[in-house]
Protein backbone atom coordinates (compact mmCIF):
# COMPACT_ATOMS: atom_id res chain seq x y z
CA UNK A 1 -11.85 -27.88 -22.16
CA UNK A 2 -8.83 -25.72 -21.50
CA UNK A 3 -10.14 -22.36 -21.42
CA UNK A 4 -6.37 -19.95 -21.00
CA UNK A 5 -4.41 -19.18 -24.35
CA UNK A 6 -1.29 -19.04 -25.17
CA UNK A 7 0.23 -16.24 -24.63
CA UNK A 8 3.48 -14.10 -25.34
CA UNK A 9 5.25 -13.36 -21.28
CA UNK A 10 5.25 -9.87 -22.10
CA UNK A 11 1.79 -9.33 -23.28
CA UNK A 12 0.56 -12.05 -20.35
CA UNK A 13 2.68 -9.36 -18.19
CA UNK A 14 1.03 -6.11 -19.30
CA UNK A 15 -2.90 -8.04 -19.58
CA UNK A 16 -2.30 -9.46 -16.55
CA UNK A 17 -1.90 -6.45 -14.63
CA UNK A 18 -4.56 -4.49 -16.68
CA UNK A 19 -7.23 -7.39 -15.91
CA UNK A 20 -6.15 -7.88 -12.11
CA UNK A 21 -6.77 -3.91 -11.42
CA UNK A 22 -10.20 -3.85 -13.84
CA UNK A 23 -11.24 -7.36 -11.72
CA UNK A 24 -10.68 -5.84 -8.51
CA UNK A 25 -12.41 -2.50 -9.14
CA UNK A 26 -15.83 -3.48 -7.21
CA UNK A 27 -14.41 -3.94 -3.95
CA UNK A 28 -11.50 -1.21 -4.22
CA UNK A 29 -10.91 0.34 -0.84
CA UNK A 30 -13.28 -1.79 1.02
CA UNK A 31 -10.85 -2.15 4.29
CA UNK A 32 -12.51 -4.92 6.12
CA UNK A 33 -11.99 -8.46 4.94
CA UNK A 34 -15.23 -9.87 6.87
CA UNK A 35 -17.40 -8.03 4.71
CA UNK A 36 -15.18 -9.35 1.51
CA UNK A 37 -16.05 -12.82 2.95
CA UNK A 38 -19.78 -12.09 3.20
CA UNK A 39 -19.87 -10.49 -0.12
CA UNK A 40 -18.02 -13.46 -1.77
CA UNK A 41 -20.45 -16.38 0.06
CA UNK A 42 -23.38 -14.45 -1.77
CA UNK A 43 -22.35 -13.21 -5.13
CA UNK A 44 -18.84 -11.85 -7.50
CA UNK A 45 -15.81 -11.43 -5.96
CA UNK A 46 -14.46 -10.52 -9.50
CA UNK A 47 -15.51 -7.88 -12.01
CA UNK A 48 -18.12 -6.99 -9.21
CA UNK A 49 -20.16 -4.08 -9.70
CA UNK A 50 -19.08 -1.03 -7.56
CA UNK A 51 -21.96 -0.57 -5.17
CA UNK A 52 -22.23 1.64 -2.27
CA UNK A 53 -23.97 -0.79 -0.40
CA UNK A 54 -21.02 -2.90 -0.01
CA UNK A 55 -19.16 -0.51 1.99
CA UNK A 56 -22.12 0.78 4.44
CA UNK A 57 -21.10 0.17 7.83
CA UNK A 58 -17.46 -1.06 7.56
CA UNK A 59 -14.35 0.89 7.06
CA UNK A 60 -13.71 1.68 3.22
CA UNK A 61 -13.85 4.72 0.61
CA UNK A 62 -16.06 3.83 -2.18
CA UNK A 63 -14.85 6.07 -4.35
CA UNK A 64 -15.88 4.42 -8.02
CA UNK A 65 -19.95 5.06 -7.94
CA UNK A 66 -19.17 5.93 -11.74
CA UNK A 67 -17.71 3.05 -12.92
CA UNK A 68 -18.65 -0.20 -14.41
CA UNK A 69 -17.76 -3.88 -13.61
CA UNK A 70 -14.93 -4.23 -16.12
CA UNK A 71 -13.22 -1.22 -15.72
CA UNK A 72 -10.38 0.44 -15.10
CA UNK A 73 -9.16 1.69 -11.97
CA UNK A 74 -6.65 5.17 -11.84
CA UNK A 75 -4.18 2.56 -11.80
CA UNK A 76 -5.32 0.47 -14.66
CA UNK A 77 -5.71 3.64 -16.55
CA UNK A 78 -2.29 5.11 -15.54
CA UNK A 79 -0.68 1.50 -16.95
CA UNK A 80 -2.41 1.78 -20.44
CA UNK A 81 -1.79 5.07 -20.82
CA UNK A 82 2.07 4.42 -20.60
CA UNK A 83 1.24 0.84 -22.76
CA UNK A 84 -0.30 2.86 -25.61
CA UNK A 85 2.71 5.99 -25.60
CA UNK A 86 5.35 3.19 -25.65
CA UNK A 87 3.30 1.57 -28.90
CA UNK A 88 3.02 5.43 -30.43
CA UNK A 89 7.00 6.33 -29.53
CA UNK A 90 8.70 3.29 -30.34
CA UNK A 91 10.01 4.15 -26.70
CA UNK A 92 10.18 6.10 -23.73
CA UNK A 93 9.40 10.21 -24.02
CA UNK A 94 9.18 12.22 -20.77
CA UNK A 95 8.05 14.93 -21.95
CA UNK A 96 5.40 13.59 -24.60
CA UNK A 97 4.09 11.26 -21.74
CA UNK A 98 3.61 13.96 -19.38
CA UNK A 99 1.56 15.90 -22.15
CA UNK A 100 -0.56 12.47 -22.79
CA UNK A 101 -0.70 11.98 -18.30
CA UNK A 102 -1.91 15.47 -18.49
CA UNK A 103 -4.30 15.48 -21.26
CA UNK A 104 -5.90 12.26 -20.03
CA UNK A 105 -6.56 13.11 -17.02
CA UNK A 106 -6.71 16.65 -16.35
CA UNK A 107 -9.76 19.02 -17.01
CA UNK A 108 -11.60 17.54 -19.77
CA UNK A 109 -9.61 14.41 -20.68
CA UNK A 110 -10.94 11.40 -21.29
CA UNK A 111 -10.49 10.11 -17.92
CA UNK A 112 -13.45 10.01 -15.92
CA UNK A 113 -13.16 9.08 -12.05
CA UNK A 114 -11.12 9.62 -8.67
CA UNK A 115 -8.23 11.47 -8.88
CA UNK A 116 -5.29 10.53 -6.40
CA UNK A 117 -3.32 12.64 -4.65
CA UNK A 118 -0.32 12.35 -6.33
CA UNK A 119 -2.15 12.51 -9.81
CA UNK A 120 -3.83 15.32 -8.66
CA UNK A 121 -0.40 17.25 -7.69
CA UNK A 122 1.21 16.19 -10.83
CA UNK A 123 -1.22 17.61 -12.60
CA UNK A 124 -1.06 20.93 -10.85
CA UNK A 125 2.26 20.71 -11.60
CA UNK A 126 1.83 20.54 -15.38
CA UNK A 127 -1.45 22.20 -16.03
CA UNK A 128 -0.02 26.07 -16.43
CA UNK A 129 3.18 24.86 -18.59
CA UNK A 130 3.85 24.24 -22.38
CA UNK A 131 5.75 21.53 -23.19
CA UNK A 132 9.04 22.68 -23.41
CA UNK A 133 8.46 23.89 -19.97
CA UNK A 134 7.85 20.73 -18.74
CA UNK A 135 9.83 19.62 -15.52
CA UNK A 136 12.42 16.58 -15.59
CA UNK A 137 10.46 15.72 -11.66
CA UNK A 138 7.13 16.43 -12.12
CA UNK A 139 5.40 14.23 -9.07
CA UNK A 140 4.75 14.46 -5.43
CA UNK A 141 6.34 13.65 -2.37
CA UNK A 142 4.50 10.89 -1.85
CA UNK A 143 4.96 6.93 -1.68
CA UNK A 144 1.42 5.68 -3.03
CA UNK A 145 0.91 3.33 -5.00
CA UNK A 146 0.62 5.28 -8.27
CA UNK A 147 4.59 4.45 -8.32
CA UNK A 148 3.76 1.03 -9.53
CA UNK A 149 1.11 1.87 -12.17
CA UNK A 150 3.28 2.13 -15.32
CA UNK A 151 6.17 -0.72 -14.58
CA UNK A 152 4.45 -3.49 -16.25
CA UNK A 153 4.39 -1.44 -19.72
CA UNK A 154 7.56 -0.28 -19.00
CA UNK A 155 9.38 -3.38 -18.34
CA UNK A 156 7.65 -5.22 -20.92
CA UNK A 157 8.45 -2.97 -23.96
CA UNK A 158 12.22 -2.83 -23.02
CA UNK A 159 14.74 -4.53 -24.64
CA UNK A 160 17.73 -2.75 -23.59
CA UNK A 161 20.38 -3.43 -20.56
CA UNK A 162 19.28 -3.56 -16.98
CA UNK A 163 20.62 0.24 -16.17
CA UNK A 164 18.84 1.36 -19.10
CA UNK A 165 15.75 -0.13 -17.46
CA UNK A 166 16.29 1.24 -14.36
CA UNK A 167 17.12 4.77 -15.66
CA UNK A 168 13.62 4.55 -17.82
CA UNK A 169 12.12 3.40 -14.16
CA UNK A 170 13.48 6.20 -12.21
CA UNK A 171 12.57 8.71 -14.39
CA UNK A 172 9.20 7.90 -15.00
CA UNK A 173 8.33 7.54 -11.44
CA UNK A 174 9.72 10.75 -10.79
CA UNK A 175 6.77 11.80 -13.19
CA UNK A 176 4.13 11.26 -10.47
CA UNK A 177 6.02 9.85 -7.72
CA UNK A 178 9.59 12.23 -6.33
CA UNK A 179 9.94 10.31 -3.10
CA UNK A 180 12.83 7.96 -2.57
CA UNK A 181 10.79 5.11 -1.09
CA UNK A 182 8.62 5.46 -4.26
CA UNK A 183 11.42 4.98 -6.43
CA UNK A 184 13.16 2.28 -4.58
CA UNK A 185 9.92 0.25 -4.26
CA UNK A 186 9.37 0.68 -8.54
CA UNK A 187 12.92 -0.63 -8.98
CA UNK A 188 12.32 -3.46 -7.11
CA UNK A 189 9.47 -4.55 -8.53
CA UNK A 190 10.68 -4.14 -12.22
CA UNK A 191 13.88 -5.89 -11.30
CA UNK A 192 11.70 -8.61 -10.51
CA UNK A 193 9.72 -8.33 -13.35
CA UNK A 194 12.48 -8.25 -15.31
CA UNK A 195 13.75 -11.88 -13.88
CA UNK A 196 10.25 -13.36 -14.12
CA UNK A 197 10.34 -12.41 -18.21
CA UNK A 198 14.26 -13.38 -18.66
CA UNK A 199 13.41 -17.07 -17.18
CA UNK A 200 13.79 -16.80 -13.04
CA UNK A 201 11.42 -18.74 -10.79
CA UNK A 202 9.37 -16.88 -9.30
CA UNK A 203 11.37 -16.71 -5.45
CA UNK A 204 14.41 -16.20 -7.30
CA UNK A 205 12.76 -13.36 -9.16
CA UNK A 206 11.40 -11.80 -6.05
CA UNK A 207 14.55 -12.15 -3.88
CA UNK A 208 16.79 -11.31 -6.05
CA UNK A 209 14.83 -7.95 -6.44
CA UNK A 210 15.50 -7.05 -3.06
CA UNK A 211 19.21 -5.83 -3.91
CA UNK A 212 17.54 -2.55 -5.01
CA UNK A 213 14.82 -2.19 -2.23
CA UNK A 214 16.39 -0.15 -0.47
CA UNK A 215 17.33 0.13 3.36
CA UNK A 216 13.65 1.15 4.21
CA UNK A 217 11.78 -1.17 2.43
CA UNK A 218 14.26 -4.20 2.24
CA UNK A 219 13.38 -5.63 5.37
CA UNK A 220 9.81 -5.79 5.21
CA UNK A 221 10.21 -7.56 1.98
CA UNK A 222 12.39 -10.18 3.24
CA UNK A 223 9.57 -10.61 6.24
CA UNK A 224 6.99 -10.81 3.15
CA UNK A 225 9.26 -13.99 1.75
CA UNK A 226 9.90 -15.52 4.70
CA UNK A 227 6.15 -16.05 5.36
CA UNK A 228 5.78 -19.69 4.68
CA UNK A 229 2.09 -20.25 3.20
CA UNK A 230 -0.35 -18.13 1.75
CA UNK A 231 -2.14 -16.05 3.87
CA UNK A 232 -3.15 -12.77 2.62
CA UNK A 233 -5.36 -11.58 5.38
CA UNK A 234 -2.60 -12.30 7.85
CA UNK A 235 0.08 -10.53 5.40
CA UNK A 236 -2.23 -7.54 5.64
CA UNK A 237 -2.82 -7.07 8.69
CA UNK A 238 1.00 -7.91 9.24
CA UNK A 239 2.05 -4.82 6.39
CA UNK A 240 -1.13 -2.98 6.16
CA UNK A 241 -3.42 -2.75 3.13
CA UNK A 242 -3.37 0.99 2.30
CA UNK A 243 -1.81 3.11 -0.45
CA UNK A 244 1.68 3.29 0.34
CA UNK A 245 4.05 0.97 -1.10
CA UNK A 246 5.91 0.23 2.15
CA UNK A 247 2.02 -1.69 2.10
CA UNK A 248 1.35 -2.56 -0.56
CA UNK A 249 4.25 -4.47 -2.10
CA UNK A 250 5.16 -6.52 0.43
CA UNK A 251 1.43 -7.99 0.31
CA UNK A 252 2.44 -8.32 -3.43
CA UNK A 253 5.70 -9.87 -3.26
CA UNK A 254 4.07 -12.25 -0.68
CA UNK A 255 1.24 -13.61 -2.70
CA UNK A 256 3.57 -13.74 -5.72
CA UNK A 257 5.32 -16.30 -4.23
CA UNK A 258 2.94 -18.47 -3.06
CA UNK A 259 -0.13 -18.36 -5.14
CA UNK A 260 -0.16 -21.54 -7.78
CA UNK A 261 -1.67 -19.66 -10.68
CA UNK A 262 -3.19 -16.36 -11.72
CA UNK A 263 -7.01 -16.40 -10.44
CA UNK A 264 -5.85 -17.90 -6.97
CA UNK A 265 -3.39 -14.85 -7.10
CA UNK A 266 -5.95 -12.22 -7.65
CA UNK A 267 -8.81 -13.20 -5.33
CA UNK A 268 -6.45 -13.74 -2.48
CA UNK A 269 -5.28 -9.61 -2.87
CA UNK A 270 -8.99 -8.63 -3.15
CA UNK A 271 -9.71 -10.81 -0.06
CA UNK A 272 -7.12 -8.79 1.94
CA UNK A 273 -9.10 -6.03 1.33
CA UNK A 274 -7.73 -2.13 0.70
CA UNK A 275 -5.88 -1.39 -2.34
CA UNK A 276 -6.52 -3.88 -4.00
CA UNK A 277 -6.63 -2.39 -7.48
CA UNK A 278 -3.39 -0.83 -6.25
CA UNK A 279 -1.47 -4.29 -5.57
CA UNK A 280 -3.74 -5.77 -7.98
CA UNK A 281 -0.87 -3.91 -11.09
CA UNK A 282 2.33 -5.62 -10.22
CA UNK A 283 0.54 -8.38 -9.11
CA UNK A 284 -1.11 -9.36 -11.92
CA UNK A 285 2.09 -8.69 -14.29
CA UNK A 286 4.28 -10.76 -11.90
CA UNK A 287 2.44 -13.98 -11.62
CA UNK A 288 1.03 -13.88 -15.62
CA UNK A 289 4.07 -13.47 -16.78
CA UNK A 290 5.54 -15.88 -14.82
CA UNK A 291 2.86 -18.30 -15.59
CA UNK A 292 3.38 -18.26 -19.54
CA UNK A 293 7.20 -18.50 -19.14
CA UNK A 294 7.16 -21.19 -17.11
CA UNK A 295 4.62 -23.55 -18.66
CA UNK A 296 5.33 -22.63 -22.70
CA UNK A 297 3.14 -19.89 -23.40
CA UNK A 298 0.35 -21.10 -21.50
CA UNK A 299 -1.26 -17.99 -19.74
CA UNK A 300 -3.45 -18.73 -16.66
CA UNK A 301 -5.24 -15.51 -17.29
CA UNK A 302 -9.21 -16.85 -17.40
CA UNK A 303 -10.75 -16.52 -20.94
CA UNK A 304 -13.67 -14.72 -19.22
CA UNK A 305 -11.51 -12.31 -17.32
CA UNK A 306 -10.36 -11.11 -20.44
CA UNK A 307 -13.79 -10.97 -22.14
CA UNK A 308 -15.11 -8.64 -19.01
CA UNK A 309 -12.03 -6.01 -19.50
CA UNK A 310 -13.64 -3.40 -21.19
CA UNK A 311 -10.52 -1.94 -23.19
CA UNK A 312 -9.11 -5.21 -23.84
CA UNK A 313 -9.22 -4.69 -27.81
CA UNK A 314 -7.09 -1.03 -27.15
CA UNK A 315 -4.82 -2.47 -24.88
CA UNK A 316 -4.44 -5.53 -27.61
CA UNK A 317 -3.90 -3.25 -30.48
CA UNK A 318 -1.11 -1.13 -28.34
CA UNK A 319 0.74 -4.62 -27.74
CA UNK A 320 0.82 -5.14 -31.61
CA UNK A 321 2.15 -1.19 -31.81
CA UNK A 322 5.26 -2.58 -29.34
């Protein structure tokens, strides 16, 4: 019995990175991949249920001892959020997002859970202001993965020219993320977003993306391609598996290009271990989308992964909003 559905490639896009981060979430910042292997030989590897246990011993930050299996990550929530202003906007708002970042997850919002650094310094940020106050570049100096978080939405939802895109991009990084690598490392990845949607193989997609890396980051994304089977502990330990982008997407770009469908995709990022929820965003958009453009709407996203996302009916009803 086939048990995927068919799918529109932007709405396999933005589930596919919402149900990659919330599948990931029980091993998120576990940084040793023997343990991962242990863990896996005797029970989930998917929608596993944060437990401290797991991460006695062994390098990691277990930093989700609220959460259940089936939710949301920062990340996860940072990507709806910007999913569900798109579907109440008709568009792009800076100023109305920041009030909806800053009402979600500052002091008593309905986010409830670790707080990133560059979150956390946004928020500072925005906390004593009105809205009309509101900086343009709200965000950190920093080059974490929070960058990432919104593209999916972003890149799904737009129908306009490329430098309209990549305006919308820059700017809403900026929100979080003021750092150059930041920037340069969310352009790339919704340029190749972007070619995945309008019809690109995947390698295309990805390597074509790398005209707007930047100097810094352009190399170790070409070293990501050039890697010629799928190995995601060796990319890892290659790249590193921590926060920053100059990490984590070229892990991403590398399993992008080799994984053969969407559940091979995932496991192999949370079997590299680290920020995996992080990766886990653009990940997830990349190779869903690419999956239901290239084989007529068929999404490889399991049935039951989408079943175990907790907000999949909110995130569903924003998509109808778009």
């Amino acid at each position: 019995m086939n048990t995927h559905i068919l799918i529109n490639p932007d709405v396999a896009a933005i589930f596919g990175a919402l149900i990659a981060d919330a599948a990931s979430l029980g091993l998120h910042w576990l940084y040793d991949p023997a343990r991962i292997a242990d863990i896996e030989k005797n029970g989930a590897l998917v929608f596993r249920q944060p437990n401290a246990t797991d991460y006695a011993g062994v390098s990691g930050f277990f930093a989700h001892d609220n959460k259940q299996a089936g939710e949301s990550s920062g990340y996860g929530e940072v990507c709806l959020l910007m999913l569900k202003h798109i579907a109440k906007h008709s568009g792009f708002d800076r100023a109305a997002y920041q009030l909806e970042f800053r009402t979600h997850f500052g002091p008593g919002g309905e986010y409830v859970g670790y707080i990133d650094s560059p979150t956390g310094q946004t928020l500072r940020v925005l906390l004593p202001l009105d809205i009309a106050s509101f900086p343009e570049v709200s965000g950190a100096d920093d080059d974490q993965m929070p960058a990432l978080a919104a593209i999916p939405a972003l890149v799904a939802a737009h129908h306009g020219s490329y430098d309209a895109l990549m305006q919308r991009v820059k700017e809403a990084v900026r929100i979080t993320n003021n750092n150059e690598i930041a920037v340069s490392a969310a352009c790339c990845a919704a340029t190749a977003l972007q070619g995945i949607l309008s019809g690109k193989p995947m390698t295309q997609a990805l390597t074509d993306a790398l005209a707007v890396a930047g100097d810094v980051l352009k190399p170790t994304l070409e070293q990501a391609l050039s890697m010629e089977m799928l190995d995601s502990l060796s990319a890892a330990k290659s790249f590193g598996s921590a926060c920053h982008v100059m990490e984590g997407l070229p892990l991403v770009f590398h399993i992008a290009r080799h994984a053969p469908d969407y559940t091979t995709a995932i496991k192999a990022n949370i079997r590299a271990g680290g920020d995996s929820c992080g990766r886990a965003i653009m990940l997830g958009a990349l190779v869903a989308a690419h999956q239901a453009k290239q084989q007529n709407l068929v999404s490889s996203i399991p049935l039951s992964w989408l079943a175990r996302y907790r907000k999949l009916a909110i995130a569903a009803e924003a998509c109808e909003g778009i």
